[in-house]
Protein backbone atom coordinates (compact mmCIF):
# COMPACT_ATOMS: atom_id res chain seq x y z
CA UNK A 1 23.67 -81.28 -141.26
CA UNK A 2 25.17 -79.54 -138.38
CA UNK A 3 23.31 -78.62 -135.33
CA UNK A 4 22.17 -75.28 -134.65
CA UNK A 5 20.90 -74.35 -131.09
CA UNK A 6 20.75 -70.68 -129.13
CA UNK A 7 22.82 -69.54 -126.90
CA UNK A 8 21.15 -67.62 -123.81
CA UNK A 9 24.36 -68.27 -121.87
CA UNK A 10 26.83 -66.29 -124.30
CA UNK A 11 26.83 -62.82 -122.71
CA UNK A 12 25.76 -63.90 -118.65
CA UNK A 13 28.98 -66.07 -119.30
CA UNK A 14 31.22 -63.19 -120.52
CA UNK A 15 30.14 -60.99 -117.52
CA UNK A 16 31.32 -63.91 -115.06
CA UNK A 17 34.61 -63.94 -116.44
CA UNK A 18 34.97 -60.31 -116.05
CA UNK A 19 33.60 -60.64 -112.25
CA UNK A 20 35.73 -63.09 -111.68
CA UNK A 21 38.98 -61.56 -112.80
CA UNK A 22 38.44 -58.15 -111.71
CA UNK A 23 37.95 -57.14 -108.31
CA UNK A 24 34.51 -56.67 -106.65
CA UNK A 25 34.67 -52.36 -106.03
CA UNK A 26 33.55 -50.91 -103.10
CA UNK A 27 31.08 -48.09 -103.41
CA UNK A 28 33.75 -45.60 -103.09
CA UNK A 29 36.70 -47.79 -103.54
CA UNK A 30 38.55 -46.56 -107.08
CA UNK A 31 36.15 -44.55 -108.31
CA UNK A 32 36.54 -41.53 -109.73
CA UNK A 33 34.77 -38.55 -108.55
CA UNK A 34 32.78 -37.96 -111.70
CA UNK A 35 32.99 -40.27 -114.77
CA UNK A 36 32.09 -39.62 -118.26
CA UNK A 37 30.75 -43.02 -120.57
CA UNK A 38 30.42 -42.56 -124.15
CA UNK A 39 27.73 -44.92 -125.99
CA UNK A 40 29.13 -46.93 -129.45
CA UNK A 41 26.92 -48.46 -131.47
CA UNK A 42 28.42 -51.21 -133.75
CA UNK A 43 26.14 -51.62 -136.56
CA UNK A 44 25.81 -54.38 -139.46
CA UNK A 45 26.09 -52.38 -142.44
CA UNK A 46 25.48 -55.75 -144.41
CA UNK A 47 22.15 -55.84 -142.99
CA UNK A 48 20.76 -52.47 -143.32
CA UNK A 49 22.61 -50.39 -140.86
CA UNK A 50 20.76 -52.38 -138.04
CA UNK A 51 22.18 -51.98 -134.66
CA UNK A 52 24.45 -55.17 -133.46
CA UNK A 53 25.93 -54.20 -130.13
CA UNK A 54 26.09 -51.25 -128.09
CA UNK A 55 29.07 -51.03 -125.39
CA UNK A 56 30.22 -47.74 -123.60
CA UNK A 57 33.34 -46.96 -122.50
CA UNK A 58 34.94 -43.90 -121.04
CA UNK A 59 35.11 -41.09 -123.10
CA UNK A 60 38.43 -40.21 -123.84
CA UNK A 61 39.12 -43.82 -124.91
CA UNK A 62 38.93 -44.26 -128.68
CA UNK A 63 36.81 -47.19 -130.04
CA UNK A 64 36.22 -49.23 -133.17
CA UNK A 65 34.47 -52.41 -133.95
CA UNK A 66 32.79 -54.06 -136.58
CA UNK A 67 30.71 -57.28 -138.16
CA UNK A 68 32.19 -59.60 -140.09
CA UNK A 69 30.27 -61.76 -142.37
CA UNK A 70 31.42 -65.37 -143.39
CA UNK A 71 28.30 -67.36 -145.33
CA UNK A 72 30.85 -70.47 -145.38
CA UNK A 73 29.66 -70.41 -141.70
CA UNK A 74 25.91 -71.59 -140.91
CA UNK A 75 26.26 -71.78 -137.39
CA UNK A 76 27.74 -67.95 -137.02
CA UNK A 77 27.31 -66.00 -140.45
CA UNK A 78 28.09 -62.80 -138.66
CA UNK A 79 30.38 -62.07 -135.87
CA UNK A 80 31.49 -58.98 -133.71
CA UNK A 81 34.54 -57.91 -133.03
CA UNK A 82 35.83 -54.66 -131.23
CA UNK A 83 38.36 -52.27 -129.61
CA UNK A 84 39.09 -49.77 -127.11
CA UNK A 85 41.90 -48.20 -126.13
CA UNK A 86 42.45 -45.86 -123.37
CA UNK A 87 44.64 -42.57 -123.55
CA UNK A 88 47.48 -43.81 -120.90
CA UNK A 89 49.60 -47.08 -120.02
CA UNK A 90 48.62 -48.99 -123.63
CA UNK A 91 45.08 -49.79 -121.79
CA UNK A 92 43.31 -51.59 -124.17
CA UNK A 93 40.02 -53.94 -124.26
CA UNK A 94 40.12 -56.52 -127.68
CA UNK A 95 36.56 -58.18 -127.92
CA UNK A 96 37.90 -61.49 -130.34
CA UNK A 97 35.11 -62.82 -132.36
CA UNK A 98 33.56 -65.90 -131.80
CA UNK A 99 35.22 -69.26 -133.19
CA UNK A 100 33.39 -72.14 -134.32
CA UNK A 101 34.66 -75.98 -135.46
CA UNK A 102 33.72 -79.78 -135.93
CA UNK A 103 35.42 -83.30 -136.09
CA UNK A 104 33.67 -86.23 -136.69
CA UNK A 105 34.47 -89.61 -137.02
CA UNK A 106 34.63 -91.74 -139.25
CA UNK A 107 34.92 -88.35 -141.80
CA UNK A 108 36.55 -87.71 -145.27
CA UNK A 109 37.42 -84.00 -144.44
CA UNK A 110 41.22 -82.89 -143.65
CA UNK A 111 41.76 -80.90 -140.67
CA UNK A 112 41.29 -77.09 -141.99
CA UNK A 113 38.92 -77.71 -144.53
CA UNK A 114 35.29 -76.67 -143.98
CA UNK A 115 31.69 -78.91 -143.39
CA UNK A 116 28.72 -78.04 -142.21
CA UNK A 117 29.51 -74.46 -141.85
CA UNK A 118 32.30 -75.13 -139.21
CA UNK A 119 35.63 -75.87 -139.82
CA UNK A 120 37.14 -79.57 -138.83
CA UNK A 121 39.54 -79.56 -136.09
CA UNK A 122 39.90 -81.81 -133.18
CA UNK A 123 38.95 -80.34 -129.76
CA UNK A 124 41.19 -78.82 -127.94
CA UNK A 125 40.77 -77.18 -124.16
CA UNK A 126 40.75 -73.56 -123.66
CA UNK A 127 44.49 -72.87 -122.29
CA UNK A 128 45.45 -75.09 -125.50
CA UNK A 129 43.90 -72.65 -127.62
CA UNK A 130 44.72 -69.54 -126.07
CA UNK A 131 48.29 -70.57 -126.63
CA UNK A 132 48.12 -71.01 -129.86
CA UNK A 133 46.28 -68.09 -130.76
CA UNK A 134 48.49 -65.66 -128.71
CA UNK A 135 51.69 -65.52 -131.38
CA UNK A 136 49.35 -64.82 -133.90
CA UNK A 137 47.21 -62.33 -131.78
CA UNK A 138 50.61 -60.30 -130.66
CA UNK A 139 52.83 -60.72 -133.66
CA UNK A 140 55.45 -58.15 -132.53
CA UNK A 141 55.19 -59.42 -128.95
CA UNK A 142 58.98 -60.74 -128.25
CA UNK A 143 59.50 -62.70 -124.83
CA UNK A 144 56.04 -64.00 -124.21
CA UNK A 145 55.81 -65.89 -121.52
CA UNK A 146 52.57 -67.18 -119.88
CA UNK A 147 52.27 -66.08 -116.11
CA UNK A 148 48.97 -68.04 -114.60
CA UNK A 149 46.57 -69.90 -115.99
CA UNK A 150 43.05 -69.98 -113.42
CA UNK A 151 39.93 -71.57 -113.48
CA UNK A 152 37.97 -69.80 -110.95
CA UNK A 153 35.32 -72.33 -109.26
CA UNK A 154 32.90 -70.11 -108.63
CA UNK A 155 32.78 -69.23 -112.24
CA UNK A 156 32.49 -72.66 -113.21
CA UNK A 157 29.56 -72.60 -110.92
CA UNK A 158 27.50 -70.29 -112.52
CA UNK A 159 28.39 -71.65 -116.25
CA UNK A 160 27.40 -75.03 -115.48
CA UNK A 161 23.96 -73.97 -114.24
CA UNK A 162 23.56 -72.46 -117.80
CA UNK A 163 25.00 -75.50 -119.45
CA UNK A 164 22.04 -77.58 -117.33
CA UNK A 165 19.74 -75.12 -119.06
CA UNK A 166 21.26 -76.18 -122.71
CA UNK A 167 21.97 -79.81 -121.99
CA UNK A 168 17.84 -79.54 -121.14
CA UNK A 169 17.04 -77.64 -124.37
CA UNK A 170 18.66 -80.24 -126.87
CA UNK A 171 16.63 -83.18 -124.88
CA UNK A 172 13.87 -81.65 -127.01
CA UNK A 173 15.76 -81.50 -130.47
CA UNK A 174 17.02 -84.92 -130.86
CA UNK A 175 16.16 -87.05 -133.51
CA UNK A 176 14.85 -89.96 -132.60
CA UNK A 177 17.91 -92.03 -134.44
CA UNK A 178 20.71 -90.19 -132.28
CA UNK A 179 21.79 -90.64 -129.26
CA UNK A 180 21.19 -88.22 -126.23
CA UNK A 181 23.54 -85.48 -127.50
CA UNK A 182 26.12 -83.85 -124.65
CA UNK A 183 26.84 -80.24 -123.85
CA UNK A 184 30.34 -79.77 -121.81
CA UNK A 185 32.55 -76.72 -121.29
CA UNK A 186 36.03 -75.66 -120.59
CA UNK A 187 36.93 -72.32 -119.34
CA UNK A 188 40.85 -70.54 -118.95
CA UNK A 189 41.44 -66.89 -117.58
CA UNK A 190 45.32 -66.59 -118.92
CA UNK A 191 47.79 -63.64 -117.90
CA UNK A 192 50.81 -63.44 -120.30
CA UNK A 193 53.89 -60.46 -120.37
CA UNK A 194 55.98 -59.95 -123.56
CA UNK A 195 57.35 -56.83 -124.69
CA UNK A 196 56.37 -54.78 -127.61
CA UNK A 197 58.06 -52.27 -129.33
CA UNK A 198 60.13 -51.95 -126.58
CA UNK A 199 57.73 -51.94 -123.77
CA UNK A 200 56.69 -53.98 -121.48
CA UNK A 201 53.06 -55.57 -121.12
CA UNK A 202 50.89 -57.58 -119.15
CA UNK A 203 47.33 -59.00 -120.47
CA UNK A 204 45.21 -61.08 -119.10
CA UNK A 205 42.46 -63.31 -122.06
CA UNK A 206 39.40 -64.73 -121.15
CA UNK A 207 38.14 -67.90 -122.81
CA UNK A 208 35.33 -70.35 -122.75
CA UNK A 209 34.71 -73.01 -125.10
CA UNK A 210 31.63 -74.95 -125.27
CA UNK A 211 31.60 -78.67 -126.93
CA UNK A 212 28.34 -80.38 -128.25
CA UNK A 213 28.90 -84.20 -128.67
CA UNK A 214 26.28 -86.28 -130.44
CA UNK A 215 26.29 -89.82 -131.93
CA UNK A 216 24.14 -91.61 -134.46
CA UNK A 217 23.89 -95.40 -135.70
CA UNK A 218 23.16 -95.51 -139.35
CA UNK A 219 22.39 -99.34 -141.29
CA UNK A 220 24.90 -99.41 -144.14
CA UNK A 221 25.54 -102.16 -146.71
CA UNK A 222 28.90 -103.69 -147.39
CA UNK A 223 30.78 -104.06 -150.56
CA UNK A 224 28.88 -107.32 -150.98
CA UNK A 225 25.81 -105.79 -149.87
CA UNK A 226 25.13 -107.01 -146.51
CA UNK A 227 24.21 -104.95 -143.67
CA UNK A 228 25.53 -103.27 -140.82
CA UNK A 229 25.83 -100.54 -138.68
CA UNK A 230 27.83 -97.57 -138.75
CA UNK A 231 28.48 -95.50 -135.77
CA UNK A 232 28.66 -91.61 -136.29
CA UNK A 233 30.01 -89.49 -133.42
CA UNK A 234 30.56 -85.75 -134.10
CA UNK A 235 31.55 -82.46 -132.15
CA UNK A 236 30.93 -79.05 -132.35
CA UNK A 237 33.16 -77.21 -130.23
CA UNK A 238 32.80 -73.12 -130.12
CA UNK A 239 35.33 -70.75 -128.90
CA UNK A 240 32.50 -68.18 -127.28
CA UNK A 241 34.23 -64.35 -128.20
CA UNK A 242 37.90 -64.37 -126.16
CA UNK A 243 37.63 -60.64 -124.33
CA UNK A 244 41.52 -59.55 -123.82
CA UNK A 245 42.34 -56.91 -121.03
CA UNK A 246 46.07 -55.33 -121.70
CA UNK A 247 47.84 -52.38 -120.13
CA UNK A 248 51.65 -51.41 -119.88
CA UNK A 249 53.86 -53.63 -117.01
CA UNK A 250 52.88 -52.70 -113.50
CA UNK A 251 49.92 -50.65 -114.46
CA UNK A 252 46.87 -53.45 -115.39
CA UNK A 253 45.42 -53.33 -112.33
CA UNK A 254 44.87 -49.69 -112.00
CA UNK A 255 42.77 -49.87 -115.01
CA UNK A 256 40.70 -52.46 -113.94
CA UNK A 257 38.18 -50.12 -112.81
CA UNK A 258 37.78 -49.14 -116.66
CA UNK A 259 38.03 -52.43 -117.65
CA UNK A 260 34.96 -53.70 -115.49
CA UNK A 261 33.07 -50.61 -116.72
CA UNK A 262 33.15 -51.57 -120.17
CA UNK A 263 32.75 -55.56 -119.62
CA UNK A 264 29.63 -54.59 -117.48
CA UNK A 265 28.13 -52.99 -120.71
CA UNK A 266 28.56 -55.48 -123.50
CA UNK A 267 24.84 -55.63 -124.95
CA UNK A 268 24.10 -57.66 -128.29
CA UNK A 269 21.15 -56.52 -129.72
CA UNK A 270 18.40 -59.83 -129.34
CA UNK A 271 17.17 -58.44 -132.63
CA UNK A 272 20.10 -58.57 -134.69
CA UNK A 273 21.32 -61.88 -133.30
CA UNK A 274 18.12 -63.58 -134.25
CA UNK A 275 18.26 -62.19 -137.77
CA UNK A 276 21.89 -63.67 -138.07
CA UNK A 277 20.39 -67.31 -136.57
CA UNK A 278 17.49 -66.95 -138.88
CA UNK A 279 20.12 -66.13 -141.85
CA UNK A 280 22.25 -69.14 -140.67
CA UNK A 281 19.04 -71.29 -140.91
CA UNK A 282 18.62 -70.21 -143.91
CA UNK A 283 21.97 -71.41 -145.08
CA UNK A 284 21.03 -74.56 -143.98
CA UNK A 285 18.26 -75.20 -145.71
CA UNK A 286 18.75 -74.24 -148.96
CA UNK A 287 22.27 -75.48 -148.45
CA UNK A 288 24.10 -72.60 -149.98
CA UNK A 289 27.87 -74.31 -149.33
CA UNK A 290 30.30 -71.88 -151.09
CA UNK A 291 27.97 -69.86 -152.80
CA UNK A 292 29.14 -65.83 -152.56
CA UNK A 293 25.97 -63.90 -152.10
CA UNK A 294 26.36 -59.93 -152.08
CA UNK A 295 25.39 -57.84 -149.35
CA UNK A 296 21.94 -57.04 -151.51
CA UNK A 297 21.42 -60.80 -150.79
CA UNK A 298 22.24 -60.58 -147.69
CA UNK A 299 19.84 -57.89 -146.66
CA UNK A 300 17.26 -59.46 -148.91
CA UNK A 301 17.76 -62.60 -146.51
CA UNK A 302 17.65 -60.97 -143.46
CA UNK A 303 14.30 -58.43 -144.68
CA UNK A 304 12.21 -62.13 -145.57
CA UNK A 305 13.09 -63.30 -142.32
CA UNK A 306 11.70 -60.35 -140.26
CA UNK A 307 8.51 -61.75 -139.04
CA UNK A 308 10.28 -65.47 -138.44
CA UNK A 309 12.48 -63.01 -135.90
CA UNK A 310 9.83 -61.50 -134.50
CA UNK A 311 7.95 -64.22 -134.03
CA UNK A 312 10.85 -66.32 -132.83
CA UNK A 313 11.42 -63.43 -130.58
CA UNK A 314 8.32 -63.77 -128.92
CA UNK A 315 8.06 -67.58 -128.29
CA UNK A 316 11.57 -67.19 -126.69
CA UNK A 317 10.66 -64.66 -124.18
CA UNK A 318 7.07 -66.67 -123.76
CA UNK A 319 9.48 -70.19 -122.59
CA UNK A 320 12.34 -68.39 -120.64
CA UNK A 321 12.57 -69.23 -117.29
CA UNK A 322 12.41 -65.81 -116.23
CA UNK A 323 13.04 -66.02 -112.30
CA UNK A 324 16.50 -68.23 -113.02
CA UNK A 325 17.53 -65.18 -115.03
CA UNK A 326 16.65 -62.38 -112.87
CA UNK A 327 18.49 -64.37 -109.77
CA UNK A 328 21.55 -64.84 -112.22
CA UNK A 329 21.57 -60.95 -113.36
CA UNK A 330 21.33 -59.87 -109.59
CA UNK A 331 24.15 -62.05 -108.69
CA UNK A 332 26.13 -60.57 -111.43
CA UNK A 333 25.33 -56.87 -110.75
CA UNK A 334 26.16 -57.43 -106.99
CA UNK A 335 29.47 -59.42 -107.85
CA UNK A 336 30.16 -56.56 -110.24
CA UNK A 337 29.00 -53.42 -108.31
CA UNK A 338 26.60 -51.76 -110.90
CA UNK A 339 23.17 -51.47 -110.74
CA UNK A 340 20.50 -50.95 -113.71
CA UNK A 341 19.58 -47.57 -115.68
CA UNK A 342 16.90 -46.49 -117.87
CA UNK A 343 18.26 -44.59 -120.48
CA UNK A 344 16.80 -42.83 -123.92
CA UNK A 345 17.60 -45.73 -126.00
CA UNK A 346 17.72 -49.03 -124.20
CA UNK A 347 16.19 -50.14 -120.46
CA UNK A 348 18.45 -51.93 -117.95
CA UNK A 349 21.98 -50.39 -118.75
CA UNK A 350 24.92 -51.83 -116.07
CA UNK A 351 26.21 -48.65 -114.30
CA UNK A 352 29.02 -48.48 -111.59
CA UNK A 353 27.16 -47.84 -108.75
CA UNK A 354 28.21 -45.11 -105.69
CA UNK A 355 27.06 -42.69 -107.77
CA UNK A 356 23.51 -41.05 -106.64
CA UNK A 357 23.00 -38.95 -110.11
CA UNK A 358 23.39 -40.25 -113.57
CA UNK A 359 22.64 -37.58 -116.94
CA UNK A 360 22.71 -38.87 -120.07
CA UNK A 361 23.14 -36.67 -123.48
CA UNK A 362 21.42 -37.17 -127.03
CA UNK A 363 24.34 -38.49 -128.67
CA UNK A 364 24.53 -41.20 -125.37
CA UNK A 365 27.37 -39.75 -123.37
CA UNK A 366 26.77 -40.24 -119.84
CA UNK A 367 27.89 -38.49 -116.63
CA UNK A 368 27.95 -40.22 -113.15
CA UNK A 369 28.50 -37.51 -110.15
CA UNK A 370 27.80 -37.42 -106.62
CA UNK A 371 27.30 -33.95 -106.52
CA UNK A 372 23.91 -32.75 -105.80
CA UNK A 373 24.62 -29.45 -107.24
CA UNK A 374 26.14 -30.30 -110.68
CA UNK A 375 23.94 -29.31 -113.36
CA UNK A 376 25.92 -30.42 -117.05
CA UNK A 377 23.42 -28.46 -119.43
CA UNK A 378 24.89 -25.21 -117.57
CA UNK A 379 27.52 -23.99 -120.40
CA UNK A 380 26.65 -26.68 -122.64
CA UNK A 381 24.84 -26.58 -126.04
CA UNK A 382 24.34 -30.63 -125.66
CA UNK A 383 20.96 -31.58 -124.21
CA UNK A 384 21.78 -33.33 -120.58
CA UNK A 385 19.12 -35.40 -119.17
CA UNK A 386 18.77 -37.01 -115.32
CA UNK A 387 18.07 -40.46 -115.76
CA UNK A 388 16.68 -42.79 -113.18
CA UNK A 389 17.24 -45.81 -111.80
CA UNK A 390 15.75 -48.96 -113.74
CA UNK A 391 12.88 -50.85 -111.00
């Protein structure tokens, strides 16, 4: 049965790699004198509409994204994927959906083939993978070439401390006939050029991959029925979402302003993500395999799970070692240069900060200014508000 654990780490870890690859903004340094954020909501529609992940972006940039559902996959039933694209220079932000695989040994499964909700392939290391998926990412890219290939330190700094905080977690799931399971990690920031229809682009593709390793001794009997021990060893490695930043040659950097703004405001809905883990738990049990259920199914699944979320919900904000993750998300907010609003519909939205006022509209477009005298509701049949600073 594969192993199912959480993964606190998953979005602390994507804002790293965008702190580490873009650069650390002055208060004034870059910034626009006013900026207008528009609020997209990617919702499940398999699961009743419910909200999955909210990310804003500027708002003349066009946006799409959606869930995709795979219930051959018990570890990630359900996984995001989006796009934005600015108006100028081919800016563009690609949010790749999670990846998940296995290889065991000694196994009967080909390479491709799917067990345990995963599908077997040997581990490979983050550059590795990067480079393989790129042809197929870019398909009308001509002249690729790959430019650097970093592992920032300090990055690996803060990933490992969340690895720690896994590595401690599964020390309380093990069976008591395996082995102490291990929990490693791999990270790449990539920059590739190529040309595309004729022009000329540089993108730069952040990846980290996480690898669980376990082992287990099972007693076995021989063809003439004596005994001995078999020696399992698995691994289930997991591509965490690759986030691609891409603009025409010569002008990435002057977008990366943009680019940070929208990194600093991926935020996956706790809710939802439990519902898919409880769904994915579900799988397990009543080992489903390659049974098709419809999207009736699926909501039914996700409905009789409702109170396991909720209560799930609660016991994981009961254990979470709160002060470790209020030092990490102040670290992150002063690499990145935002700070923390309270808007209509969520608490504790990443802003870019050097801007003293902040209105927010009903439909969750949002104005940063500097000037004291701006009002936005004056000629405007949308309902500004002035929203504060979270404490």
């Amino acid at each position: 049965m594969c192993r199912k654990m959480s993964r606190p780490f998953l979005f602390p870890v994507l804002l790293l790699l965008f702190a580490c690859q873009l650069p650390a903004f002055a208060a004034t340094e870059g910034m626009p004198p006013q900026m207008r954020l528009k609020r997209h909501v990617i919702v499940d529609q398999s699961a009743n509409n419910m909200p999955a992940m909210t990310v804003y972006v500027p708002e003349d940039w066009q946006f799409q994204g959606a869930v995709l559902w795979d219930l051959q996959s018990f570890i990630h039933p359900a996984r995001i994927t989006f796009q934005a694209r600015g108006p100028k220079d081919g800016a563009e932000i690609l949010y790749i959906p999670i990846m998940a695989f296995g290889f065991s040994t000694p196994s009967t499964y080909q390479e491709g083939q799917k067990n345990g909700g995963t599908v077997v392939r040997r581990p490979m290391k983050s550059e590795a993978l990067l480079r393989e998926i790129l042809p197929h990412l870019r398909k009308q890219a001509a002249n690729l070439q790959v430019k650097s290939v970093e592992r920032p330190k300090d990055v690996e700094a803060y990933i490992q401390a969340e690895i720690d905080k896994g590595r401690a977690q599964l020390q309380t799931q093990r069976l008591p006939s395996q082995e102490a399971p291990s929990l490693e990690f791999d990270l790449a920031v990539m920059t590739v050029t190529y040309t595309e229809n004729g022009r000329p682009f540089e993108e730069r593709l952040l990846s980290i991959i996480t690898y669980l390793k376990s082992a287990t001794a099972m007693r076995m009997l021989d063809a003439r029925a004596r005994p001995y021990m078999q020696r399992y060893e698995s691994t289930t490695w997991t591509c965490l979402p690759i986030v691609s930043v891409r603009a025409h040659a010569g002008t990435l950097q002057a977008h990366d302003f943009e680019f940070k703004v929208v990194g600093d405001n991926i935020v996956q809905n706790p809710t939802w993500t439990a519902s898919i883990d409880a769904v994915g738990q579900k799988l397990i049990m009543d080992n489903f395999n390659q049974a098709v259920i419809s999207h009736q199914k699926i909501r039914e699944s996700i409905n009789s799970t409702h109170d396991y979320v909720m209560k799930r919900q609660r016991e994981a904000q009961a254990s979470r070692q709160a002060s470790q993750d209020r030092i990490l998300q102040r670290r992150v907010d002063d690499i990145r240069g935002v700070e923390r609003y309270n808007t209509r519909e969520s608490s504790g939205v990443a802003l870019p900060s050097g801007y003293n006022h902040v209105w927010e509209a009903r439909d969750g477009t949002v104005i940063l200014q500097n000037d004291s005298f701006f009002n936005p509701n004056l000629g405007s049949t949308k309902d500004w508000q002035k929203i504060e600073r979270a404490r």
